[in-house]
PDB file of N, CA and C in Angstrom:
ATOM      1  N   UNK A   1     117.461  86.166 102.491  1.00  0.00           N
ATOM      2  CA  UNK A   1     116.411  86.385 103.481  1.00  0.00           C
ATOM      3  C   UNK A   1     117.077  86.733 104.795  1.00  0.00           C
ATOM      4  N   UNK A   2     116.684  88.022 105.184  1.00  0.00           N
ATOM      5  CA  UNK A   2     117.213  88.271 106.987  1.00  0.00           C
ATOM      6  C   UNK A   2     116.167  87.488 107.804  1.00  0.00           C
ATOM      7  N   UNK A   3     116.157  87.216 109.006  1.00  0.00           N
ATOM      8  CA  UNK A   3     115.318  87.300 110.074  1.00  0.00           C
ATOM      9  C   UNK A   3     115.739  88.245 111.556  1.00  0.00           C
ATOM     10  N   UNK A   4     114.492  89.160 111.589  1.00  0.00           N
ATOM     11  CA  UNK A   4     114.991  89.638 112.433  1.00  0.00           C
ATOM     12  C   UNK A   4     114.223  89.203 113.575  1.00  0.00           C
ATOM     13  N   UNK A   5     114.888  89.199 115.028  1.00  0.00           N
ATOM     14  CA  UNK A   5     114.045  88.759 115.985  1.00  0.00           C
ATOM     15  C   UNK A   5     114.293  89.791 117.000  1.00  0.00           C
ATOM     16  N   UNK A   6     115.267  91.032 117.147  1.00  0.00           N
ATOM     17  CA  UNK A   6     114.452  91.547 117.839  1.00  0.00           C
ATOM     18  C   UNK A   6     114.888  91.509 119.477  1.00  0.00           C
ATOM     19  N   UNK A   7     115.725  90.975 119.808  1.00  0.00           N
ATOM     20  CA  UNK A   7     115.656  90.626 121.208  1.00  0.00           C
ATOM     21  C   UNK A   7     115.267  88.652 121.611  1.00  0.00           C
ATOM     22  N   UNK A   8     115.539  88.148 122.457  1.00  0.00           N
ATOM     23  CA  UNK A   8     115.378  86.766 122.816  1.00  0.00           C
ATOM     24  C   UNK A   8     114.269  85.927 121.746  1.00  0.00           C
ATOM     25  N   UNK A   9     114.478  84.904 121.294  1.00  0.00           N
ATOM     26  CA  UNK A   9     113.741  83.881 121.192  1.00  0.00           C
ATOM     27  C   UNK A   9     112.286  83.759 121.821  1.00  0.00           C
ATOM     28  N   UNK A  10     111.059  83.878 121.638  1.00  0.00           N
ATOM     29  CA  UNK A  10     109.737  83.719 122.479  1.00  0.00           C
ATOM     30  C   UNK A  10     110.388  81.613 122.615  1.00  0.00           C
ATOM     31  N   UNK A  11     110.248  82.204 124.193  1.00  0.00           N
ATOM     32  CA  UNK A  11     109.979  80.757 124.711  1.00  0.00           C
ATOM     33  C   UNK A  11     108.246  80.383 124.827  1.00  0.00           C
ATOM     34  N   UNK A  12     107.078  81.336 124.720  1.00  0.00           N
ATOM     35  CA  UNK A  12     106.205  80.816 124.756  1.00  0.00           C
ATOM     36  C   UNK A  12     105.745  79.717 123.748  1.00  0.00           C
ATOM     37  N   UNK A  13     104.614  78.995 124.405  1.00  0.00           N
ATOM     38  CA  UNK A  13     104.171  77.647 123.582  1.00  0.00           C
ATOM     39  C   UNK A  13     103.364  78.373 122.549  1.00  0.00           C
ATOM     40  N   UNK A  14     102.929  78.952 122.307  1.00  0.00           N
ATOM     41  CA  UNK A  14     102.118  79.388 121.061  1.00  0.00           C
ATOM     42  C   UNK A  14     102.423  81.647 121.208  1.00  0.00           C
ATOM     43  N   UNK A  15     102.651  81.533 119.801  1.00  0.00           N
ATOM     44  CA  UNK A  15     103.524  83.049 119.500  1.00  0.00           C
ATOM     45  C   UNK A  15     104.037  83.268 118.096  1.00  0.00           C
ATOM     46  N   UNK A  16     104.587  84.536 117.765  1.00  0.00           N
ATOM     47  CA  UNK A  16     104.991  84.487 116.099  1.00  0.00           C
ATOM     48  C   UNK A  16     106.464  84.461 116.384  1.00  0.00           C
ATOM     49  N   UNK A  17     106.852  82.995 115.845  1.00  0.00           N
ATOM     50  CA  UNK A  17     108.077  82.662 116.155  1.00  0.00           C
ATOM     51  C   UNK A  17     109.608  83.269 115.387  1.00  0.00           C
ATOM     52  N   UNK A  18     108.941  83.582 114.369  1.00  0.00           N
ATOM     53  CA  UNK A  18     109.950  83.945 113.767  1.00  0.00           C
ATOM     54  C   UNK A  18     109.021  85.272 112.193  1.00  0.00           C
ATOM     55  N   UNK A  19     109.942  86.103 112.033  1.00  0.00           N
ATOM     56  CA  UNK A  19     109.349  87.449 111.265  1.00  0.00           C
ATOM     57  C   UNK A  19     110.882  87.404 109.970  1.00  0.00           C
ATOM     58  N   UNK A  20     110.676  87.204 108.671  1.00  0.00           N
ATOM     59  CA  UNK A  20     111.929  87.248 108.233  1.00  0.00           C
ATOM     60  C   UNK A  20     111.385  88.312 107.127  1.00  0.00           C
ATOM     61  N   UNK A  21     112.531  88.979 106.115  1.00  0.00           N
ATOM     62  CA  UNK A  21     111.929  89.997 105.168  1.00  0.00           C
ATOM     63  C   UNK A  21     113.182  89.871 104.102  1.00  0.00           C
ATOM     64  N   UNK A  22     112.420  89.851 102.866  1.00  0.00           N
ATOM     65  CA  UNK A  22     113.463  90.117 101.644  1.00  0.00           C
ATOM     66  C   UNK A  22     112.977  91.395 100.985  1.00  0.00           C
ATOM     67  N   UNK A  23     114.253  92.277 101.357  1.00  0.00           N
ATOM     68  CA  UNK A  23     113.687  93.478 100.518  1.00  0.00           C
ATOM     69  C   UNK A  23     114.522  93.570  99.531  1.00  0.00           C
ATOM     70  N   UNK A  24     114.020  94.485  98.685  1.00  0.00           N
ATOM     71  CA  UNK A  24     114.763  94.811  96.840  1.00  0.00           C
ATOM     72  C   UNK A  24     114.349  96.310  96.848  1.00  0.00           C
ATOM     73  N   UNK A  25     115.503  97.202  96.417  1.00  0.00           N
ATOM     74  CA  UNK A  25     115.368  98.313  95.790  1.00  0.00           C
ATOM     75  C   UNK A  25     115.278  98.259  94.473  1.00  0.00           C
ATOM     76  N   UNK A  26     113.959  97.821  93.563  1.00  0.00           N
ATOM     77  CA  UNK A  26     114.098  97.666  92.396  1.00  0.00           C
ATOM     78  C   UNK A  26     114.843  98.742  91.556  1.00  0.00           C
ATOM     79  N   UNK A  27     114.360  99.701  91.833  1.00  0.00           N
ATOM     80  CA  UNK A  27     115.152 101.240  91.220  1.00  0.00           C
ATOM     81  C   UNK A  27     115.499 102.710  91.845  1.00  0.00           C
ATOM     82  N   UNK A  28     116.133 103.133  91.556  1.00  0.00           N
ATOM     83  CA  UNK A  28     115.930 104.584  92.349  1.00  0.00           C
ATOM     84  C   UNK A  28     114.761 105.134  92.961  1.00  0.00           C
ATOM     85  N   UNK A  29     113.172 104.587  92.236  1.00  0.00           N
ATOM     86  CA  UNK A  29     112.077 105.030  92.445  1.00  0.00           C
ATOM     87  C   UNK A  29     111.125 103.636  92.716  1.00  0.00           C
ATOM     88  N   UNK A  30     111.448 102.421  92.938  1.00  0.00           N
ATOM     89  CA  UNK A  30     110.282 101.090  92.971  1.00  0.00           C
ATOM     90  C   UNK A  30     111.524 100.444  93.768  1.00  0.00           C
ATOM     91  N   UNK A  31     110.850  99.900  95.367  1.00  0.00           N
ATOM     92  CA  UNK A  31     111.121  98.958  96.244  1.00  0.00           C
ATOM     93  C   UNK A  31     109.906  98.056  96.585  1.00  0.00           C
ATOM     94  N   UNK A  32     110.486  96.749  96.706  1.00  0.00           N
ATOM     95  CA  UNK A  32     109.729  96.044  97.264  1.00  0.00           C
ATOM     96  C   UNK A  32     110.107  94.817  97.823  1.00  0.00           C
ATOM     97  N   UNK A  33     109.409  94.408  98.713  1.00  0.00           N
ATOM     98  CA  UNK A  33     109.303  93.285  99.923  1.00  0.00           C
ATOM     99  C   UNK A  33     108.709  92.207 100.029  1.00  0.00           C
ATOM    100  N   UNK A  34     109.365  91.266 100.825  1.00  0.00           N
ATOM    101  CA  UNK A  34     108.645  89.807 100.917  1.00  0.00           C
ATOM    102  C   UNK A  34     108.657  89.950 102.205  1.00  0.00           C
ATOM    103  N   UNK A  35     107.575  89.549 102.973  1.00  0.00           N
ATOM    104  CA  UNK A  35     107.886  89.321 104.413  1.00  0.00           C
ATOM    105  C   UNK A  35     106.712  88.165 104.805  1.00  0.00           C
ATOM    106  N   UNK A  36     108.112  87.035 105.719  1.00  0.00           N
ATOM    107  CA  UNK A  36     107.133  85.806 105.988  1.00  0.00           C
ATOM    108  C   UNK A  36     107.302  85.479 107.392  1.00  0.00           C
ATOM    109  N   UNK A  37     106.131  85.413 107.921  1.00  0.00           N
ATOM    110  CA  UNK A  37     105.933  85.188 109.537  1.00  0.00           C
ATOM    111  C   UNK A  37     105.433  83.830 110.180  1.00  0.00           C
ATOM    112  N   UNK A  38     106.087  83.602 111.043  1.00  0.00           N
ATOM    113  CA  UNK A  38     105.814  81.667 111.038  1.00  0.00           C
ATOM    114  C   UNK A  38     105.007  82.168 112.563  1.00  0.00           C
ATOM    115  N   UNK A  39     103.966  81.526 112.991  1.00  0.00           N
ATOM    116  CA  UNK A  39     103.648  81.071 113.790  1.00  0.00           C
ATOM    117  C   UNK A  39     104.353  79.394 114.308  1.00  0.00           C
ATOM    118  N   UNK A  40     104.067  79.365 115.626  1.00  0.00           N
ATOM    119  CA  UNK A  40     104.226  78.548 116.639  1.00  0.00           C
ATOM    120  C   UNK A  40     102.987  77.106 116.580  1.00  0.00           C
ATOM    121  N   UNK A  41     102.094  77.655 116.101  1.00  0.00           N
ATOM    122  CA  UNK A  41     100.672  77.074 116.446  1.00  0.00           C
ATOM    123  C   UNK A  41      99.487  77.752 115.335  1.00  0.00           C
ATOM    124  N   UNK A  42      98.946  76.936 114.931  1.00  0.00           N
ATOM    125  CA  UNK A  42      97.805  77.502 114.215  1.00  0.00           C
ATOM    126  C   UNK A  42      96.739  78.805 114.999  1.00  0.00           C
ATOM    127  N   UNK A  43      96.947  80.098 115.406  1.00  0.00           N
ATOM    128  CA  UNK A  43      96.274  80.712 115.957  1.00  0.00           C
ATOM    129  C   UNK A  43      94.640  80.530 115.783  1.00  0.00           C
ATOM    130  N   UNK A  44      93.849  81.310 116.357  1.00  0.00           N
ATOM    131  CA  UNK A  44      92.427  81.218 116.341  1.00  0.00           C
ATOM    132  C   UNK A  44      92.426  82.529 115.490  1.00  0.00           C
ATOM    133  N   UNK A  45      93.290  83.297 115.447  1.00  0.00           N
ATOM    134  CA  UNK A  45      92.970  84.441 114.601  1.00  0.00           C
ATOM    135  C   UNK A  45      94.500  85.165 114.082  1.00  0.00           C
ATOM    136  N   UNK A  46      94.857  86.115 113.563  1.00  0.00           N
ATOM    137  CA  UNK A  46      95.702  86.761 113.829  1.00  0.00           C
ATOM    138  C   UNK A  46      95.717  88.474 112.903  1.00  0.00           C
ATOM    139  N   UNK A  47      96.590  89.470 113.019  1.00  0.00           N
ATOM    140  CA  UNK A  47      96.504  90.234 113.322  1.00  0.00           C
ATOM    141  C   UNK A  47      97.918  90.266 112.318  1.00  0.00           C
ATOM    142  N   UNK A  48      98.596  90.937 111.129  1.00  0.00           N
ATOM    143  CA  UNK A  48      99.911  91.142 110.466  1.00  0.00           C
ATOM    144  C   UNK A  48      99.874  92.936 109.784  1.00  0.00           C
ATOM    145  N   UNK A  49     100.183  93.241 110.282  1.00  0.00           N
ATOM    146  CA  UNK A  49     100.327  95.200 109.914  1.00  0.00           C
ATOM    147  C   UNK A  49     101.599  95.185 109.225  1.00  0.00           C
ATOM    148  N   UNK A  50     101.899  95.448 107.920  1.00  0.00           N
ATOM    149  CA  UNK A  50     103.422  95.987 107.558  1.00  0.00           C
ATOM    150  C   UNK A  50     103.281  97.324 107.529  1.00  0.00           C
ATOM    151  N   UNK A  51     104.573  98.260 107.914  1.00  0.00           N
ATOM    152  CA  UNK A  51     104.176  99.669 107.821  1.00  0.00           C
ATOM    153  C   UNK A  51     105.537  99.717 107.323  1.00  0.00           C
ATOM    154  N   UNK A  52     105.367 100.485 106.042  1.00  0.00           N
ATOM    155  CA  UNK A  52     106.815 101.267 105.448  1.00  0.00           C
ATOM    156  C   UNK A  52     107.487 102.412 106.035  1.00  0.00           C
ATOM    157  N   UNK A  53     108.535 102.724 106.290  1.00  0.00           N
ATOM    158  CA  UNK A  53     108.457 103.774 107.217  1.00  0.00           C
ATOM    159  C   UNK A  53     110.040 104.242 106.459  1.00  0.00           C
ATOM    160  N   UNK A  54     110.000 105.793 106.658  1.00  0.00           N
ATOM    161  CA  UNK A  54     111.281 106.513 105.987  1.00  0.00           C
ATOM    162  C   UNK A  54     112.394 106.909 106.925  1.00  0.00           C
ATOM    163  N   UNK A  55     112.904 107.056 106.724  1.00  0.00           N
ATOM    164  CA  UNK A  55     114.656 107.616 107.413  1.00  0.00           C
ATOM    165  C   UNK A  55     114.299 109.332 107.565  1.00  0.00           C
ATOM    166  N   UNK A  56     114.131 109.563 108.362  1.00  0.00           N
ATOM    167  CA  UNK A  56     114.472 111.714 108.523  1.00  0.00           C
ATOM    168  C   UNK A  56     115.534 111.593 109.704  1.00  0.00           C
ATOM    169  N   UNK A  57     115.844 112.807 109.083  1.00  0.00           N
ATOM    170  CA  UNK A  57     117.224 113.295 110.442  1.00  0.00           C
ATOM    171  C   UNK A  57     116.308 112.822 111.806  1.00  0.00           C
ATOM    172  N   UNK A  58     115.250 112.927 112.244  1.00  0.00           N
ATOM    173  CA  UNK A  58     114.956 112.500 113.256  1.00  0.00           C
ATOM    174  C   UNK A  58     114.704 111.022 113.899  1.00  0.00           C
ATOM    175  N   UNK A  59     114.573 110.532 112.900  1.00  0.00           N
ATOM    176  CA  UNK A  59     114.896 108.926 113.120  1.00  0.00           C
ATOM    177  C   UNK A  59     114.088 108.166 111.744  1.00  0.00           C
ATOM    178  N   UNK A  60     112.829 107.289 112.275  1.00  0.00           N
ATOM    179  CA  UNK A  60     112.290 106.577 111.874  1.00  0.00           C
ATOM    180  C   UNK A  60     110.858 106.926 111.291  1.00  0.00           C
ATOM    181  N   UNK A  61     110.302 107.206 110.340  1.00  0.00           N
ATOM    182  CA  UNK A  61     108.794 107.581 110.237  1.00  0.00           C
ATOM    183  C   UNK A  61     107.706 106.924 109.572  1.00  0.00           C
ATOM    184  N   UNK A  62     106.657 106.874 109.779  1.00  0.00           N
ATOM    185  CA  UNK A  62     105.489 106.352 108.646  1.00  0.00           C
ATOM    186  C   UNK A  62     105.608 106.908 107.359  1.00  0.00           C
ATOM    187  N   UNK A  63     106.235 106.024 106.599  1.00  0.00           N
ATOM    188  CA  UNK A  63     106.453 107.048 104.911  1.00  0.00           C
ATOM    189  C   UNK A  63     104.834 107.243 104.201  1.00  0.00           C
ATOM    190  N   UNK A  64     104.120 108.376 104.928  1.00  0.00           N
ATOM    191  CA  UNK A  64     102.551 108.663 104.579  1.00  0.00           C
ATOM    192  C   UNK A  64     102.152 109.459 103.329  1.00  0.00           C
ATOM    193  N   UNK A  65     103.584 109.514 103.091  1.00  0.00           N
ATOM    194  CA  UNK A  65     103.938 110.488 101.719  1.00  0.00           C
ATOM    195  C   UNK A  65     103.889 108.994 100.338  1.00  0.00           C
ATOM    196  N   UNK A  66     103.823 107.761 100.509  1.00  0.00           N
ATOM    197  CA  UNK A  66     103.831 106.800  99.653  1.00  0.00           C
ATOM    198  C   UNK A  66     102.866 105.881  99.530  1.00  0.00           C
ATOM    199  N   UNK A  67     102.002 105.758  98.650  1.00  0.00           N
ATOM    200  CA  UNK A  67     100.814 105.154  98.450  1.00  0.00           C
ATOM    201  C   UNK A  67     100.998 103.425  98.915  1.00  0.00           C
ATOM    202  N   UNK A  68      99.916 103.533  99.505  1.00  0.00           N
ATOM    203  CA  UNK A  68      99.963 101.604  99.774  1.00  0.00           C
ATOM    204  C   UNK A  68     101.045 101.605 101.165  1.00  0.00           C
ATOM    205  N   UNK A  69     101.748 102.647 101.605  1.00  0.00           N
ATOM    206  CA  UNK A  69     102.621 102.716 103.201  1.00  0.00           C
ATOM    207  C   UNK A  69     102.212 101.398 104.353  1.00  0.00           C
ATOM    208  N   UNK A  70     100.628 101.031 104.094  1.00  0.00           N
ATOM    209  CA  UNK A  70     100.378 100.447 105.370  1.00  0.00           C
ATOM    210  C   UNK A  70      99.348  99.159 104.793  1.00  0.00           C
ATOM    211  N   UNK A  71      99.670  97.986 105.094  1.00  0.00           N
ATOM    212  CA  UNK A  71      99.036  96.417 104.383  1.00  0.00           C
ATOM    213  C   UNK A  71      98.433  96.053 106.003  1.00  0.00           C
ATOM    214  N   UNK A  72      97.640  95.770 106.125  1.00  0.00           N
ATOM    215  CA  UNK A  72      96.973  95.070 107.314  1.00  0.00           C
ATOM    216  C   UNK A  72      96.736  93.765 107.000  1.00  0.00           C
ATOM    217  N   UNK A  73      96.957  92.949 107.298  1.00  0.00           N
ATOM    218  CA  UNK A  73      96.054  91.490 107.121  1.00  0.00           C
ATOM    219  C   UNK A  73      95.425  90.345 107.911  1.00  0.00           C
ATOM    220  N   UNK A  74      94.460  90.339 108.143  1.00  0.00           N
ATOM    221  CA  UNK A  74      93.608  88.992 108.888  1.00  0.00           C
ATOM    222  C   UNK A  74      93.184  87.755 108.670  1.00  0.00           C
ATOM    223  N   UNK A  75      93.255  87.103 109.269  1.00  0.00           N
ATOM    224  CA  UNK A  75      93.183  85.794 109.110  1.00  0.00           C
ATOM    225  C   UNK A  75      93.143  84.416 110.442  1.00  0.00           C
ATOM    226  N   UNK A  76      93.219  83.375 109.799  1.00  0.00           N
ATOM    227  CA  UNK A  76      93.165  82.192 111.020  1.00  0.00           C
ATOM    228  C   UNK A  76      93.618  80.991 110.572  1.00  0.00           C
ATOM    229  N   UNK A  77      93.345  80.029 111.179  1.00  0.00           N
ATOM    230  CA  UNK A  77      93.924  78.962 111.093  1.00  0.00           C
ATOM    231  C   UNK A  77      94.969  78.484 109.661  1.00  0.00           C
ATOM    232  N   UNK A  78      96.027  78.871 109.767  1.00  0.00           N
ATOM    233  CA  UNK A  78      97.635  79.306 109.292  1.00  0.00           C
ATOM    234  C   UNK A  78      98.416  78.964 110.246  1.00  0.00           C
ATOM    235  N   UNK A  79      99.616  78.231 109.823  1.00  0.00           N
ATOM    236  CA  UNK A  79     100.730  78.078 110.540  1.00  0.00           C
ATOM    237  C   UNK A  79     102.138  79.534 110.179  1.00  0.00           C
ATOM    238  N   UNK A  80     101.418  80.143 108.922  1.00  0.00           N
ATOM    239  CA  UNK A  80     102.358  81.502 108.411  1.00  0.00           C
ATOM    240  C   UNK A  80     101.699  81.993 107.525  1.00  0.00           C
ATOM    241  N   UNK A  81     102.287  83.278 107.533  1.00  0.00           N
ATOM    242  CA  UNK A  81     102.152  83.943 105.782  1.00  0.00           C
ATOM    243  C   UNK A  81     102.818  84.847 105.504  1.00  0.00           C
ATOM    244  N   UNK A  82     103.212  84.662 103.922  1.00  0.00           N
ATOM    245  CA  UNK A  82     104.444  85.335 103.351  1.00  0.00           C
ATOM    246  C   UNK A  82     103.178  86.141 102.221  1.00  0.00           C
ATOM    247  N   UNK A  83     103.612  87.622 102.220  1.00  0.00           N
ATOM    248  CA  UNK A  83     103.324  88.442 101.618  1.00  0.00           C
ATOM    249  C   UNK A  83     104.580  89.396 100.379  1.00  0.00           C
ATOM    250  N   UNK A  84     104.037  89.919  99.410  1.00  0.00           N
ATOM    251  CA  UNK A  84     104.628  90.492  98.872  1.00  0.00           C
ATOM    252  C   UNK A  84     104.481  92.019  98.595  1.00  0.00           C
ATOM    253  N   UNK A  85     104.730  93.068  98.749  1.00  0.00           N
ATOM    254  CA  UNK A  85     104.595  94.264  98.776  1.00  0.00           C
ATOM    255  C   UNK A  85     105.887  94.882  97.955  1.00  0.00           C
ATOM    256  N   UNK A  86     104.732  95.888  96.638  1.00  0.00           N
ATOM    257  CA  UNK A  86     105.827  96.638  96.361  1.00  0.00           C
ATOM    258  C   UNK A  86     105.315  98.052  96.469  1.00  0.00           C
ATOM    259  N   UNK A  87     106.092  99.246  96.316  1.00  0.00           N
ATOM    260  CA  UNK A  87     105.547 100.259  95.993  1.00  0.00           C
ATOM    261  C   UNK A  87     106.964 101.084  95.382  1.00  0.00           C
ATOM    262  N   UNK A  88     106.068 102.492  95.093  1.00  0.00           N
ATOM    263  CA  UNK A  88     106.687 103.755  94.153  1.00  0.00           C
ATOM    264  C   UNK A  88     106.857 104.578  95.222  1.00  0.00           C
ATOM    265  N   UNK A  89     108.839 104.864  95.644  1.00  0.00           N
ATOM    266  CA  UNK A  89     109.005 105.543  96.654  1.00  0.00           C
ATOM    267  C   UNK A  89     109.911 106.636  95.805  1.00  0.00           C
ATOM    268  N   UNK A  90     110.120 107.431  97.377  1.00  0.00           N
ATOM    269  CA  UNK A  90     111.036 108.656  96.250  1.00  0.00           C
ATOM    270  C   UNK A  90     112.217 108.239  96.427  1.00  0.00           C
ATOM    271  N   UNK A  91     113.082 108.922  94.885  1.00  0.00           N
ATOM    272  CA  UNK A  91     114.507 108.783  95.020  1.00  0.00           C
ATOM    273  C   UNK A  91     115.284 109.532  95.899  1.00  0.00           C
ATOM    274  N   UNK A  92     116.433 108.854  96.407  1.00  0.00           N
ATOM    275  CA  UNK A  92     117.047 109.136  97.411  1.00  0.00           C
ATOM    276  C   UNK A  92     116.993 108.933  98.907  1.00  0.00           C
ATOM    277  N   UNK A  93     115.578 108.998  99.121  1.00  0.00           N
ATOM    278  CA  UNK A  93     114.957 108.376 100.662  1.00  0.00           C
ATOM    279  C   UNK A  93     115.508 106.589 100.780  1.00  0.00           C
ATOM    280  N   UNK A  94     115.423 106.869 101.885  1.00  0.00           N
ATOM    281  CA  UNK A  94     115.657 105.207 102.951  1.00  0.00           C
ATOM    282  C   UNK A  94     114.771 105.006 103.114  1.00  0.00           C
ATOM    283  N   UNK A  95     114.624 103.459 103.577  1.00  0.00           N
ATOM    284  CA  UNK A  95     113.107 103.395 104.183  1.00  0.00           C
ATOM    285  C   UNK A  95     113.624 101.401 104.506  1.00  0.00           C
ATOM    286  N   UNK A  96     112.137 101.381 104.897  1.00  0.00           N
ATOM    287  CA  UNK A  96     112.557 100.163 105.950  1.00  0.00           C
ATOM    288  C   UNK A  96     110.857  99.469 106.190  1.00  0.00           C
ATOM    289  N   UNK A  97     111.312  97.971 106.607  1.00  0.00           N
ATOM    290  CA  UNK A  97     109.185  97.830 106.810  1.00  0.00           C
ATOM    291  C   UNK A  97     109.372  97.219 107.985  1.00  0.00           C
ATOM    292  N   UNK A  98     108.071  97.916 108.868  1.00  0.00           N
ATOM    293  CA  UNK A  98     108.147  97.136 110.032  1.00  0.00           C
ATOM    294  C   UNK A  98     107.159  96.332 110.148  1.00  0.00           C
ATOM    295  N   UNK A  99     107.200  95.432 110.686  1.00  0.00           N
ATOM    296  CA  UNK A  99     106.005  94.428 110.684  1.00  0.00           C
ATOM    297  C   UNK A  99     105.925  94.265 112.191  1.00  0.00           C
ATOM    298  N   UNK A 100     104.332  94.136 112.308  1.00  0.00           N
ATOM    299  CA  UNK A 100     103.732  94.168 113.997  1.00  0.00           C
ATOM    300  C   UNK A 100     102.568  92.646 113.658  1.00  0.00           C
ATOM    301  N   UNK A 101     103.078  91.550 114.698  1.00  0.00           N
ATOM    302  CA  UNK A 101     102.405  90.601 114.652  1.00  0.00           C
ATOM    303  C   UNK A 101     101.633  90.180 115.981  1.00  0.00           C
ATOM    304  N   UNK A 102     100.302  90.124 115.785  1.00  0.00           N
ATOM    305  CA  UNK A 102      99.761  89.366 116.707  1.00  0.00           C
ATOM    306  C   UNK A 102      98.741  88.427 116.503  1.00  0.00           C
ATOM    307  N   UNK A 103      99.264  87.460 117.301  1.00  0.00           N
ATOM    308  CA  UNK A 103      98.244  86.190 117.018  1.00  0.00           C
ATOM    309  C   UNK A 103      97.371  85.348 118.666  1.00  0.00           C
ATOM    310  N   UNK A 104      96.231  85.324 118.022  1.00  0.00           N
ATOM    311  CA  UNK A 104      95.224  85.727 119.695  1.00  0.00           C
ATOM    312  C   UNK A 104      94.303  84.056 119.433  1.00  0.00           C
ATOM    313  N   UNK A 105      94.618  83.512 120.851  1.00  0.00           N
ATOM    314  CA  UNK A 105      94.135  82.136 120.835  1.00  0.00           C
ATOM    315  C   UNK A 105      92.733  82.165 121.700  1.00  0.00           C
ATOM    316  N   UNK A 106      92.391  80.811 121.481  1.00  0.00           N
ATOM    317  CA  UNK A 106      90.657  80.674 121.600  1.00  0.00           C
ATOM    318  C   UNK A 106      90.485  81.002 123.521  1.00  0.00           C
ATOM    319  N   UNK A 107      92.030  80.842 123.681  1.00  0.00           N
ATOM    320  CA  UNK A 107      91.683  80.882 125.659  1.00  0.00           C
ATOM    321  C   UNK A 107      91.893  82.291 126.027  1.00  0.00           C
ATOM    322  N   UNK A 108      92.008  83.264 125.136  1.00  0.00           N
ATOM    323  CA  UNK A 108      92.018  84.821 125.148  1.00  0.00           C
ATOM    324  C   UNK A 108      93.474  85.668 125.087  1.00  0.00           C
ATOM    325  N   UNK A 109      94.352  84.560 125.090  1.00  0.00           N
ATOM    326  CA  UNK A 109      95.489  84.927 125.335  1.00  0.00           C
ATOM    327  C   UNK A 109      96.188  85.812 123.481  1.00  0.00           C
ATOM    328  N   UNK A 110      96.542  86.839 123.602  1.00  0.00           N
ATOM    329  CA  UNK A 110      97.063  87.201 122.492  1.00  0.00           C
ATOM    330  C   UNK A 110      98.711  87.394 122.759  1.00  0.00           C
ATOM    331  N   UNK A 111      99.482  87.150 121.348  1.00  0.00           N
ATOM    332  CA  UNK A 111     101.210  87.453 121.554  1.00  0.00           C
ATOM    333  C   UNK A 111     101.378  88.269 120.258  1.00  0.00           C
ATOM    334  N   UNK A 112     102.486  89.928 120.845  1.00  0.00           N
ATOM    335  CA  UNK A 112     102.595  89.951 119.653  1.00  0.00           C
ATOM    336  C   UNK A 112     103.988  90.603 119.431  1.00  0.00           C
ATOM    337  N   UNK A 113     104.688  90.337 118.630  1.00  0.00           N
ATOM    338  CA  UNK A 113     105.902  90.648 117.853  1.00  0.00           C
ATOM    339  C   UNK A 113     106.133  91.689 116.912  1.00  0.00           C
ATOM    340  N   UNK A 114     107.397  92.632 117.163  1.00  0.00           N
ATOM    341  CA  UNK A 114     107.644  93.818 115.958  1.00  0.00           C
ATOM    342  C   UNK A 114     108.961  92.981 115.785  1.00  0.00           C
ATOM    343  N   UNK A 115     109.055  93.574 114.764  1.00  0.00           N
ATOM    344  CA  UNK A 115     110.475  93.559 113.419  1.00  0.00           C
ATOM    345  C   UNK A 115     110.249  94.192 112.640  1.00  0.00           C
ATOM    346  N   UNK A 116     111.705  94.491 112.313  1.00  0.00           N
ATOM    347  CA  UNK A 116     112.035  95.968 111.115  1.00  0.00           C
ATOM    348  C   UNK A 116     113.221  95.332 110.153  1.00  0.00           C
ATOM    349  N   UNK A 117     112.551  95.303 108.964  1.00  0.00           N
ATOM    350  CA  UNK A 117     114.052  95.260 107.884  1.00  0.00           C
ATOM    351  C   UNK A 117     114.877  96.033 107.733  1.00  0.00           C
ATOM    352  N   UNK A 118     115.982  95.547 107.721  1.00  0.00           N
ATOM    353  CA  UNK A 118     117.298  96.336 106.738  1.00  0.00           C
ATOM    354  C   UNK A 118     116.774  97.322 106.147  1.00  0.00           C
ATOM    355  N   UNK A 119     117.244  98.751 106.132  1.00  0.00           N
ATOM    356  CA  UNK A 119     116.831  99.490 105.477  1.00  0.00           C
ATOM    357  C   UNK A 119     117.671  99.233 104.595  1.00  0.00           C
ATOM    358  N   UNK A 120     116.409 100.505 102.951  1.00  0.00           N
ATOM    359  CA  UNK A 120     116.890 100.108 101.519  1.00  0.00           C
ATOM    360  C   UNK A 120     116.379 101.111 101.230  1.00  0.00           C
TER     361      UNK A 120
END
């Protein structure tokens, strides 16, 4: 399991404290991912986007060319959640998942966190 964080530690009292990801290149053509996000605090709601994204000479992209590319998920009162995602990518491509977290409390205040796995 990596964790990536991204830059400093959130010193805030309630936030997504930590974003970690296990990825697997099952085959030349099937990758897939675990990715588990801890909250700080039981949010009032929250907000978890994974987006698969490919390697081009130009950098980083939404791989929109691969079915299932983008998992949204909602929810609340959770201290985390670990998801599993696989899909059918092409051979030879890179690719990588980024995950965008936000978790939004009852006093209006929302926090939110990116991380990107190891590409595979």
């Amino acid at each position: 399991v990596s964790f990536a964080d991204n830059g400093a530690v959130e010193t805030n009292p309630q936030s997504t404290v930590a974003i970690g990801f296990t990825t697997d290149r099952i085959s030349n053509t099937k990758a897939s991912a675990s990715v588990f996000v801890q909250f700080t605090a039981e949010p009032d709601s929250y907000i978890i986007s994974l987006t698969l994204q490919k390697k081009t000479s130009s950098g980083w992209t939404t791989a929109t060319d691969v079915s299932g590319y983008r998992h949204v998920y909602h929810g609340s009162g959770k201290s985390g959640l670990l998801t599993y995602e696989e899909w059918t990518v092409k051979k030879g491509a890179v690719y990588r998942v980024k995950c965008e977290s936000t978790d939004i409390y009852n006093d209006g205040i929302q926090y939110t966190r990116t991380a990107y796995s190891d590409p595979f």
